[in-house]
C-alpha atoms as a PDB file:
ATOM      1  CA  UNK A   1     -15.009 -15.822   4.406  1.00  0.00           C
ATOM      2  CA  UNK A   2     -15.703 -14.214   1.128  1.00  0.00           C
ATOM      3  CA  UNK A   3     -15.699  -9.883   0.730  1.00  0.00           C
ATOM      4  CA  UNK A   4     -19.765 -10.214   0.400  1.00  0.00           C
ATOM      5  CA  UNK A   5     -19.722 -11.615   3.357  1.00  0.00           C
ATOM      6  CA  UNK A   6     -17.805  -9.243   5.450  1.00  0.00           C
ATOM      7  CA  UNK A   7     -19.673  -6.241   4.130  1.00  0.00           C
ATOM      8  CA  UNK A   8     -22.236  -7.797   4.892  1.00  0.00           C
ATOM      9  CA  UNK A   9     -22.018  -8.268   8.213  1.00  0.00           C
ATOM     10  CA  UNK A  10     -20.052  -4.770   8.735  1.00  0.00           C
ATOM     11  CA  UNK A  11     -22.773  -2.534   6.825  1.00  0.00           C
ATOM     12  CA  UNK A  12     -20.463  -1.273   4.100  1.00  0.00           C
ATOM     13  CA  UNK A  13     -19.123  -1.470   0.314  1.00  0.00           C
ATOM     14  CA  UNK A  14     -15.481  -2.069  -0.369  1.00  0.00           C
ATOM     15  CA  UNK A  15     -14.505  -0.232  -3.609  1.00  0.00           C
ATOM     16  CA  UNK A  16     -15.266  -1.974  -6.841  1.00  0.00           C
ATOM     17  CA  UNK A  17     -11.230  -2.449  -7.527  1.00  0.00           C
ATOM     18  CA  UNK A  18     -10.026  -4.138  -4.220  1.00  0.00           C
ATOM     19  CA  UNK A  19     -13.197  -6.535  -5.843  1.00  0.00           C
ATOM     20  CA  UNK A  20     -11.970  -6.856  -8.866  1.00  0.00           C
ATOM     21  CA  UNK A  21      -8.253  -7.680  -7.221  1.00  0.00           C
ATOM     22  CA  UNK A  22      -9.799 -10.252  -5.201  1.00  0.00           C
ATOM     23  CA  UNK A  23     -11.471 -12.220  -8.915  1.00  0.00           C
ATOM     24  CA  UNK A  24      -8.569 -11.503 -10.951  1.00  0.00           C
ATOM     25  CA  UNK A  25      -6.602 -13.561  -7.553  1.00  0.00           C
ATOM     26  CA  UNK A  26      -4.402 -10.200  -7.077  1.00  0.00           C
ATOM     27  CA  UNK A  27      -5.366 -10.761  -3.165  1.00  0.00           C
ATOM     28  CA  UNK A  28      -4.234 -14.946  -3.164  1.00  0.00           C
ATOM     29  CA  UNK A  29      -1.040 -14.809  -0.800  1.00  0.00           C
ATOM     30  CA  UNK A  30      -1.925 -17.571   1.453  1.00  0.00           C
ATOM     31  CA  UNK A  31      -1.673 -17.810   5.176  1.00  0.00           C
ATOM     32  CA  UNK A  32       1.472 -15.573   6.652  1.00  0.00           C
ATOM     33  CA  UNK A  33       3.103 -17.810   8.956  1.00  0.00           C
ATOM     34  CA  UNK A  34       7.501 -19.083   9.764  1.00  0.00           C
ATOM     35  CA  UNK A  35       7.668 -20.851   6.197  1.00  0.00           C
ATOM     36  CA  UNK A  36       5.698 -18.234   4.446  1.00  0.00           C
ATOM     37  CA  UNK A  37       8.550 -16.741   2.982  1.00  0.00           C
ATOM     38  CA  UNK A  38      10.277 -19.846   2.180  1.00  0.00           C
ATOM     39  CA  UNK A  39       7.525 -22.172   0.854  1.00  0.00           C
ATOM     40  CA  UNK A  40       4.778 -19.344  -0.422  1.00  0.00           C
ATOM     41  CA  UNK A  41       6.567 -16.565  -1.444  1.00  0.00           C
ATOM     42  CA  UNK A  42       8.706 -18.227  -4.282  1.00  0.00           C
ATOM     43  CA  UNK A  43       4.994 -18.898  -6.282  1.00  0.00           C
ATOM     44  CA  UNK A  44       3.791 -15.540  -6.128  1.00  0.00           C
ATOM     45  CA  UNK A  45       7.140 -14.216  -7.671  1.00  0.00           C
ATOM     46  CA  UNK A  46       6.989 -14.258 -11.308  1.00  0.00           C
ATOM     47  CA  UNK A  47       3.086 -13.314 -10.897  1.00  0.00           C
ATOM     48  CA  UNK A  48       3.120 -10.750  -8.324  1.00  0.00           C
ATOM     49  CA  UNK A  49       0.162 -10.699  -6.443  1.00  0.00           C
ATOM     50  CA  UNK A  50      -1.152  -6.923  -5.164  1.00  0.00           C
ATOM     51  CA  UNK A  51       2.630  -4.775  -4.179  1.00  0.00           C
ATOM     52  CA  UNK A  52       3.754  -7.942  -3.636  1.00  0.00           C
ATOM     53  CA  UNK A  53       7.702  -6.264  -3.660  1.00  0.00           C
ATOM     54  CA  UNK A  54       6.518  -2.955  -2.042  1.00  0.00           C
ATOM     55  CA  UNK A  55       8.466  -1.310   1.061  1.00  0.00           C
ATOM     56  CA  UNK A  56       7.206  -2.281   4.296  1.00  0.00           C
ATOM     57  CA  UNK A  57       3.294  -3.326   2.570  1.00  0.00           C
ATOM     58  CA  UNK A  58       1.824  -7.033   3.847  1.00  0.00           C
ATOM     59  CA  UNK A  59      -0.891  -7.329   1.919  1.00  0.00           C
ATOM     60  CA  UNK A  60      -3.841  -9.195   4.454  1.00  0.00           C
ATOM     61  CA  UNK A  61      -5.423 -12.103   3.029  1.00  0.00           C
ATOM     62  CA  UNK A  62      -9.091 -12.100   3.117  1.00  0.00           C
ATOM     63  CA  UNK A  63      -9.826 -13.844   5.901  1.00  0.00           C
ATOM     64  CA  UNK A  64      -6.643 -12.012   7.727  1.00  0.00           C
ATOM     65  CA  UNK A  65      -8.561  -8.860   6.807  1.00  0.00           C
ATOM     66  CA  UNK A  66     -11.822  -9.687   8.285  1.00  0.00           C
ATOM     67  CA  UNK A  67      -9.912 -11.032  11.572  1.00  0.00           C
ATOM     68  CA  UNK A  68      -8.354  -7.264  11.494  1.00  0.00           C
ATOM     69  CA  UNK A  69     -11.435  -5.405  10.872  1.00  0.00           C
ATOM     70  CA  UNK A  70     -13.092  -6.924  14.057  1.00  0.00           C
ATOM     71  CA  UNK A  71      -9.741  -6.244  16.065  1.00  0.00           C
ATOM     72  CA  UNK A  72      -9.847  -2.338  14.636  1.00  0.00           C
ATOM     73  CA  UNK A  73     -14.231  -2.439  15.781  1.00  0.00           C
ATOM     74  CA  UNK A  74     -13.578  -3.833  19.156  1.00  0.00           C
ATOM     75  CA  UNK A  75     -14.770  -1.156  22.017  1.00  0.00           C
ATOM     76  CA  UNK A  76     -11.674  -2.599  24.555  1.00  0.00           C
ATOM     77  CA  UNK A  77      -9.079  -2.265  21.834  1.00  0.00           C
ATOM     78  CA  UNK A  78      -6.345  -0.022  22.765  1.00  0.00           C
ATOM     79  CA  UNK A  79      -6.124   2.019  20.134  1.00  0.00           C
ATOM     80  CA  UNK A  80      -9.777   2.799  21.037  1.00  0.00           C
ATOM     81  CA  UNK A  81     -10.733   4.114  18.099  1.00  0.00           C
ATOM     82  CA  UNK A  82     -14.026   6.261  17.802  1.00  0.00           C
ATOM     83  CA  UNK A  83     -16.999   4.870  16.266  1.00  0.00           C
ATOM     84  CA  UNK A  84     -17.781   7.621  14.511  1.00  0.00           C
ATOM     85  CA  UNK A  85     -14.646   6.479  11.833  1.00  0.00           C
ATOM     86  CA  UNK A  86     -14.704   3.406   9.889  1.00  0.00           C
ATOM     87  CA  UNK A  87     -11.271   2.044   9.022  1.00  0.00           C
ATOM     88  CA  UNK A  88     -11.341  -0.832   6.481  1.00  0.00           C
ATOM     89  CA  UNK A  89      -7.518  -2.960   6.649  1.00  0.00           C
ATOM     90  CA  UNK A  90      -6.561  -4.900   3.899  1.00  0.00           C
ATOM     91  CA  UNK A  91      -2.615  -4.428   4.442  1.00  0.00           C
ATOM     92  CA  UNK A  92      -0.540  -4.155   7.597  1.00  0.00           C
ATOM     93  CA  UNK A  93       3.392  -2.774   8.216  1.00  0.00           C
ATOM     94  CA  UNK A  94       5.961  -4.731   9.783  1.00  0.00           C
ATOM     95  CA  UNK A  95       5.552  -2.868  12.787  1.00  0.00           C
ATOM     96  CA  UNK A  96       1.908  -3.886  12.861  1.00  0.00           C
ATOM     97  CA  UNK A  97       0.065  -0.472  11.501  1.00  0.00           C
ATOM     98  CA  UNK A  98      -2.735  -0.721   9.239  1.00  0.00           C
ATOM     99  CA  UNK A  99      -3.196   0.618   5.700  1.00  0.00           C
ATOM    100  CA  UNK A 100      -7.015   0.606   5.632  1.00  0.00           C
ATOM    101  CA  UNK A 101      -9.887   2.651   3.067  1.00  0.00           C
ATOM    102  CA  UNK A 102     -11.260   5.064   5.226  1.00  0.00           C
ATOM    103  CA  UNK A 103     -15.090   4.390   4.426  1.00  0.00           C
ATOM    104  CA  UNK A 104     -15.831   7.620   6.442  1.00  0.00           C
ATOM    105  CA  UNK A 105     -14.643  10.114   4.281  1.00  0.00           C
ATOM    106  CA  UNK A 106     -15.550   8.473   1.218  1.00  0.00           C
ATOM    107  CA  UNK A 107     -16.508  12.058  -1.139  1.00  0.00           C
ATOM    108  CA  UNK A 108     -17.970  11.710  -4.757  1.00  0.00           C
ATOM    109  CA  UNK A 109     -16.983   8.341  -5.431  1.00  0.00           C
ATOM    110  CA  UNK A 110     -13.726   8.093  -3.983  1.00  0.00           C
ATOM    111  CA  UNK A 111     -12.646   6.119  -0.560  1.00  0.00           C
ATOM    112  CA  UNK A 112      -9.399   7.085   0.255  1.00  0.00           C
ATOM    113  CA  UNK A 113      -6.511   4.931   1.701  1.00  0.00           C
ATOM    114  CA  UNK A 114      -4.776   5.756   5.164  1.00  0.00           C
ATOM    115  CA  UNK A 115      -2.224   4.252   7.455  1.00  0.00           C
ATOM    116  CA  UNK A 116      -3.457   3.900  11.098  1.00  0.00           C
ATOM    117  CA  UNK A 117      -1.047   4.315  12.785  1.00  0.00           C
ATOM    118  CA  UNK A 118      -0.849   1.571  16.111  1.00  0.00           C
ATOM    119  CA  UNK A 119       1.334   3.689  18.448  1.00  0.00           C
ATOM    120  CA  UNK A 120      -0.048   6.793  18.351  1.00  0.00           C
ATOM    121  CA  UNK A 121      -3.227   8.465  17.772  1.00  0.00           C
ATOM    122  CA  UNK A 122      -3.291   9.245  14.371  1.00  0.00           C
ATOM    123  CA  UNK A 123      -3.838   8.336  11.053  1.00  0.00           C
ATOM    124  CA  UNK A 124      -2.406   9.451   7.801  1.00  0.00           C
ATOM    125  CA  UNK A 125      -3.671  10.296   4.346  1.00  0.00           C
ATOM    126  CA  UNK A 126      -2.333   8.622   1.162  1.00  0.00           C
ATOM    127  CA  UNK A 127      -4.082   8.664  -1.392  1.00  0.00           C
ATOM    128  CA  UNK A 128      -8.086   9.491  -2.670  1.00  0.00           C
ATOM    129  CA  UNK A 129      -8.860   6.240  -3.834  1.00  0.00           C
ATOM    130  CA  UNK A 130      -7.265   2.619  -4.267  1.00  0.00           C
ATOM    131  CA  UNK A 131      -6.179   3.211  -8.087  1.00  0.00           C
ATOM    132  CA  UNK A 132      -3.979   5.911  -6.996  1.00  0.00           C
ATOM    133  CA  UNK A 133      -2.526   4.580  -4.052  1.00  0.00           C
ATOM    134  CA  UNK A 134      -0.975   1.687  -6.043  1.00  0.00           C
ATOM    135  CA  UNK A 135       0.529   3.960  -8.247  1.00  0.00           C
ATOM    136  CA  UNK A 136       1.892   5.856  -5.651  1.00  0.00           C
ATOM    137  CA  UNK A 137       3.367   2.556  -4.495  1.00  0.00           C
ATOM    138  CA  UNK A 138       4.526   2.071  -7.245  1.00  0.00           C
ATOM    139  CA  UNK A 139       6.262   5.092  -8.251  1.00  0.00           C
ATOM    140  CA  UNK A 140       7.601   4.646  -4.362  1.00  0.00           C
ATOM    141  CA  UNK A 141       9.360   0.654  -4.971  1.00  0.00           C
ATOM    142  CA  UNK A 142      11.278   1.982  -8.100  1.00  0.00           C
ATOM    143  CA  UNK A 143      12.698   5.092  -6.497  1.00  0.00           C
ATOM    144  CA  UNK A 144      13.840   2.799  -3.277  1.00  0.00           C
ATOM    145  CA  UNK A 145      16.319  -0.658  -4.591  1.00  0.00           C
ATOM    146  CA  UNK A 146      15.839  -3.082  -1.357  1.00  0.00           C
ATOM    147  CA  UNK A 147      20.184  -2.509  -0.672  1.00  0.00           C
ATOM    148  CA  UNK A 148      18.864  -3.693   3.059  1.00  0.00           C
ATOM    149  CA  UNK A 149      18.159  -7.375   2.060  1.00  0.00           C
ATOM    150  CA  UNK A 150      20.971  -7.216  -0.205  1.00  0.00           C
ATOM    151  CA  UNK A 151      18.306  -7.280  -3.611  1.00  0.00           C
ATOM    152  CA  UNK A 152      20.985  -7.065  -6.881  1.00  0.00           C
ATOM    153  CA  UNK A 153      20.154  -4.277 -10.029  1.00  0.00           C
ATOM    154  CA  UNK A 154      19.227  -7.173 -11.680  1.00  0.00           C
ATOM    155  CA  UNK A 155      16.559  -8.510  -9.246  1.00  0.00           C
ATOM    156  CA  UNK A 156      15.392  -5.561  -8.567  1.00  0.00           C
ATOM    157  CA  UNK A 157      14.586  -4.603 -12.172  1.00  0.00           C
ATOM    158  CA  UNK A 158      12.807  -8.472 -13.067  1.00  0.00           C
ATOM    159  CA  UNK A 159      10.694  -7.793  -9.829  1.00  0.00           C
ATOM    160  CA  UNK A 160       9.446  -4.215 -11.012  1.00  0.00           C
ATOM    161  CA  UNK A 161       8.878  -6.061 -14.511  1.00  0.00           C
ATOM    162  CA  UNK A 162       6.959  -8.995 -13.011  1.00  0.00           C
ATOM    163  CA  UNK A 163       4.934  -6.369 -10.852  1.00  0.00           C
ATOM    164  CA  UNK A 164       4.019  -4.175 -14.157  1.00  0.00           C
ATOM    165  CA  UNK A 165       3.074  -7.167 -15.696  1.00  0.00           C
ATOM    166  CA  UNK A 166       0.346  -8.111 -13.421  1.00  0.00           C
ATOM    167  CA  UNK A 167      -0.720  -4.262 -12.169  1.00  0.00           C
ATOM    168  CA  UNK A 168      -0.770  -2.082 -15.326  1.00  0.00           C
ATOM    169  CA  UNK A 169      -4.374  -3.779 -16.205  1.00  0.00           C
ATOM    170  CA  UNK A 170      -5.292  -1.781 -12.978  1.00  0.00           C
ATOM    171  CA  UNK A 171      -3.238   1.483 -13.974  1.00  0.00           C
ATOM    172  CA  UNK A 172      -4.456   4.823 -16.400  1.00  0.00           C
ATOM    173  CA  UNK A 173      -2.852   4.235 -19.826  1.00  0.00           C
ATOM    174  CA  UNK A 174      -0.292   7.449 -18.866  1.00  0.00           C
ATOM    175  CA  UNK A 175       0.115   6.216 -15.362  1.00  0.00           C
ATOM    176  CA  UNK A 176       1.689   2.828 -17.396  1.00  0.00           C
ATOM    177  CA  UNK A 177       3.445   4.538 -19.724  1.00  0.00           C
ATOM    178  CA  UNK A 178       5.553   6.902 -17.193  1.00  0.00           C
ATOM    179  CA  UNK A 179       6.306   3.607 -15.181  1.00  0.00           C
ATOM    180  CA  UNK A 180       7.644   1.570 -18.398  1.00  0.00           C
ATOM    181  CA  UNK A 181       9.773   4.809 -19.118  1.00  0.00           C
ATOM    182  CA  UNK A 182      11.437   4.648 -15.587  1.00  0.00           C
ATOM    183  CA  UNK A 183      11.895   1.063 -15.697  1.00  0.00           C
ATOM    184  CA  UNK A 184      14.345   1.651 -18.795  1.00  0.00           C
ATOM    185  CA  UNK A 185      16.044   3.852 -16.891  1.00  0.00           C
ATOM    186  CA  UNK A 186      19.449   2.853 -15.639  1.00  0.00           C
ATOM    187  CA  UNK A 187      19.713   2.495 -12.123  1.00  0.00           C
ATOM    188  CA  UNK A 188      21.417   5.405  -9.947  1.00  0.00           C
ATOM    189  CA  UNK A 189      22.389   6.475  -6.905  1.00  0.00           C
ATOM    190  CA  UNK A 190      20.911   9.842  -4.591  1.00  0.00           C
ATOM    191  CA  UNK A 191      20.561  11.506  -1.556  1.00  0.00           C
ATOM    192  CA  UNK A 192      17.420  12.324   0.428  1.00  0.00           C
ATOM    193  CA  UNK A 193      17.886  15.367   2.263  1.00  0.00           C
ATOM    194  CA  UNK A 194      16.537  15.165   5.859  1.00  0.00           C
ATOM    195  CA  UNK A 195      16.576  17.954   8.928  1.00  0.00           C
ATOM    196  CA  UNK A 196      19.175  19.290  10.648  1.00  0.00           C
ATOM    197  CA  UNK A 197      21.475  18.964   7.089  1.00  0.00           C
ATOM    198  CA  UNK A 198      21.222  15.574   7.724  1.00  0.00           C
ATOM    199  CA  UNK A 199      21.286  13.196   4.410  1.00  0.00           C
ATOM    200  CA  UNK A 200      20.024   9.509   3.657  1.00  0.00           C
ATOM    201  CA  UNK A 201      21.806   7.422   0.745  1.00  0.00           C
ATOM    202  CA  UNK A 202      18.871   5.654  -1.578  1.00  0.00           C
ATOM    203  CA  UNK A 203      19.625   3.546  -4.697  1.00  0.00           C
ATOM    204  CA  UNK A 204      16.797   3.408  -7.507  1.00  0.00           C
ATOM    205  CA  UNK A 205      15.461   4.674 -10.862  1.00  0.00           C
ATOM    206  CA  UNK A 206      14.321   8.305  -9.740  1.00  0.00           C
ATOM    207  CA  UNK A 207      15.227  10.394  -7.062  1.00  0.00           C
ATOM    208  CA  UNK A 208      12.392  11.887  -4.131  1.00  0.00           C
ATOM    209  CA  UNK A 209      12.373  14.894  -6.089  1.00  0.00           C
ATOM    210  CA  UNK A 210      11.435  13.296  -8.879  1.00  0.00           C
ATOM    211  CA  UNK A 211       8.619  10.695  -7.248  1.00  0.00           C
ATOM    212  CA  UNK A 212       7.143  13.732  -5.661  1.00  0.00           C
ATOM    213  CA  UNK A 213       6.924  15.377  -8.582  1.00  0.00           C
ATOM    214  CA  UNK A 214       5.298  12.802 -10.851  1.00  0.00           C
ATOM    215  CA  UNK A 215       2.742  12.333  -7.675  1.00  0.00           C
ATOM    216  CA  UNK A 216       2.069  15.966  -8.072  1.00  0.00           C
ATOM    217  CA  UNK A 217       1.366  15.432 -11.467  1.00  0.00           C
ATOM    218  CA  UNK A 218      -0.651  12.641 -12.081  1.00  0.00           C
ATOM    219  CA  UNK A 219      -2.368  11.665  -8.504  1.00  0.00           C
ATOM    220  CA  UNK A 220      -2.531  15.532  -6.826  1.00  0.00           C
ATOM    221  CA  UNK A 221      -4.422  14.759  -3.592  1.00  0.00           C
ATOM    222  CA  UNK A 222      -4.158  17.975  -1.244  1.00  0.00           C
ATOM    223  CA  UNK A 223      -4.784  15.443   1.533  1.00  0.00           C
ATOM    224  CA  UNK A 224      -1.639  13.281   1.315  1.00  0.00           C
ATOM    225  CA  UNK A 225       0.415  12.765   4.199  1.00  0.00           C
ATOM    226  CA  UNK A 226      -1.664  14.760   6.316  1.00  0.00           C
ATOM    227  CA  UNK A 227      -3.024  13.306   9.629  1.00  0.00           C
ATOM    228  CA  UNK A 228      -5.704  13.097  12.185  1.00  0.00           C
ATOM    229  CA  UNK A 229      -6.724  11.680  15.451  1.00  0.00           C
ATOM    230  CA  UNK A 230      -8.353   8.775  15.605  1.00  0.00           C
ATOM    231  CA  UNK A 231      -9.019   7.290  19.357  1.00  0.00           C
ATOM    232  CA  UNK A 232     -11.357   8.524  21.596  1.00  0.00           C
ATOM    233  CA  UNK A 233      -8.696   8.213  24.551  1.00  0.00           C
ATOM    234  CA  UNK A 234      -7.810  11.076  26.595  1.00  0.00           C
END
C-alpha cells in the first residue's frame, strides 16, 4: 500500500514532509518482527532512517501504518475514540501508544503531532507540525545517552552523527546549526529534578533545563504537552 492510497481511501492529506520522508526512503525500516533487531536494524545504522535512535519512537512502516489507522477508525475498538477526531499513526511506543498527526486540528497550514495515549483517555500535544517535532526529538536523544542498554560515549555520539547526517536536509538552517554545536559538546552528567524532592540521574550533551529552553526558543508551541480526551466512553 502506497500513502496515495491510504488517503485515499481515508479522505485526507498527510503533510507534504512525512511525503517527502517516504521518497527520500526516510520511512524504509522493513517489517518489525523477533530478528528485526538482529538482521534489519544493523542496515539502517550508518543511514538512519526517520529517529531511527530516538527514546521509546518505532517508527510504523507504511503498510504497518495503514493496518494502525484502521485499528484507531474501528467503532468496537476500545479506546473508542470519537469520530469527530482524526488521528493519523505513523509511530508507536513500546508500550503500544501512538504518535499520530492530528488531522483535526490542523490550523493555517500546520497538522500537529500527538501521542494517543492507549490506557487512558487522552492524548497529548507535541508539537505544531512534523518539522518541529523531529527537532524536538532530536534535541530530546542528545540530552538522554541510552546508559539502560548499556550504549558507550562513543556510540552514542557516531549515532547522533549518523542521524544529523540523514535529518538536517529536513531541519531550518539554525535548527542544524544549534544541533552540530551540541554534538561537539563533551558529554556530561545531570540531574532531573522530579516531585516530592525526588531526583533522576541522566547522562547526555545538555541538561532538561537546557532542552526546554532551546524548545522555547526555536519551536514555541503553547500547546505542548497539554492533553485532551479522546474516547467517547463514559
Amino acid at each position: 500500500m502506497t500513502l496515495a492510497e491510504i488517503e485515499q481511501q481515508h479522505g485526507f492529506t498527510y503533510p507534504a514532509l512525512y511525503r517527502q520522508l517516504d521518497r527520500d526512503g526516510m520511512l524504509a525500516v522493513g517489517e518489525y518482527g523477533p530478528d528485526w533487531y538482529k538482521l534489519v536494524y544493523p542496515t539502517l545504522t550508518e543511514r538512519p532512517t526517520l529517529l531511527l535512535h530516538a527514546d521509546d519512537f518505532e517508527l510504523l512502516s507504511v503498510k504497518a501504518a495503514a493496518a494502525a489507522m484502521e485499528e484507531l477508525a474501528d467503532p468496537d475498538d476500545y479506546r473508542q475514540i470519537d469520530p469527530a477526531f482524526r488521528f493519523i499513526p505513523f509511530a508507536q511506543t513500546g508500550a503500544g501508544d501512538h504518535y499520530c498527526f492530528f488531522a483535526s486540528g490542523q490550523h493555517d497550514g500546520d497538522m500537529p503531532v500527538v501521542l494517543l495515549w492507549h490506557d487512558q483517555d487522552e492524548a497529548q500535544y507535541l508539537a505544531k507540525n512534523l518539522q518541529e517535532f523531529l527537532f524536538h526529538m532530536l534535541l530530546n536523544s542528545m540530552a538522554d545517552q541510552d546508559t539502560y542498554n548499556d550504549v558507550s560515549d562513543g556510540e552514542f555520539k557516531e549515532q547522533l552523527a549518523n542521524t544529523l547526517g540523514t535529518h538536517a536536509r529536513y531541519l531550518t538552517a539554525r535548527q542544524a546549526e544549534v544541533l552540530q554545536a551540541l554534538l561537539a559538546r563533551d558529554i556530561i552528567d545531570y540531574d532531573v529534578l522530579l516531585p516530592k524532592g525526588r531526583k533522576e540521574a541522566h547522562r547526555g550533551l545538555l541538561t532538561d533545563i537546557e532542552l526546554a529552553g532551546l524548545r522555547a526558543e526555536l519551536i514555541p508551541y503553547e500547546k505542548f504537552d497539554s492533553c485532551f480526551a479522546y474516547s467517547t466512553a463514559g
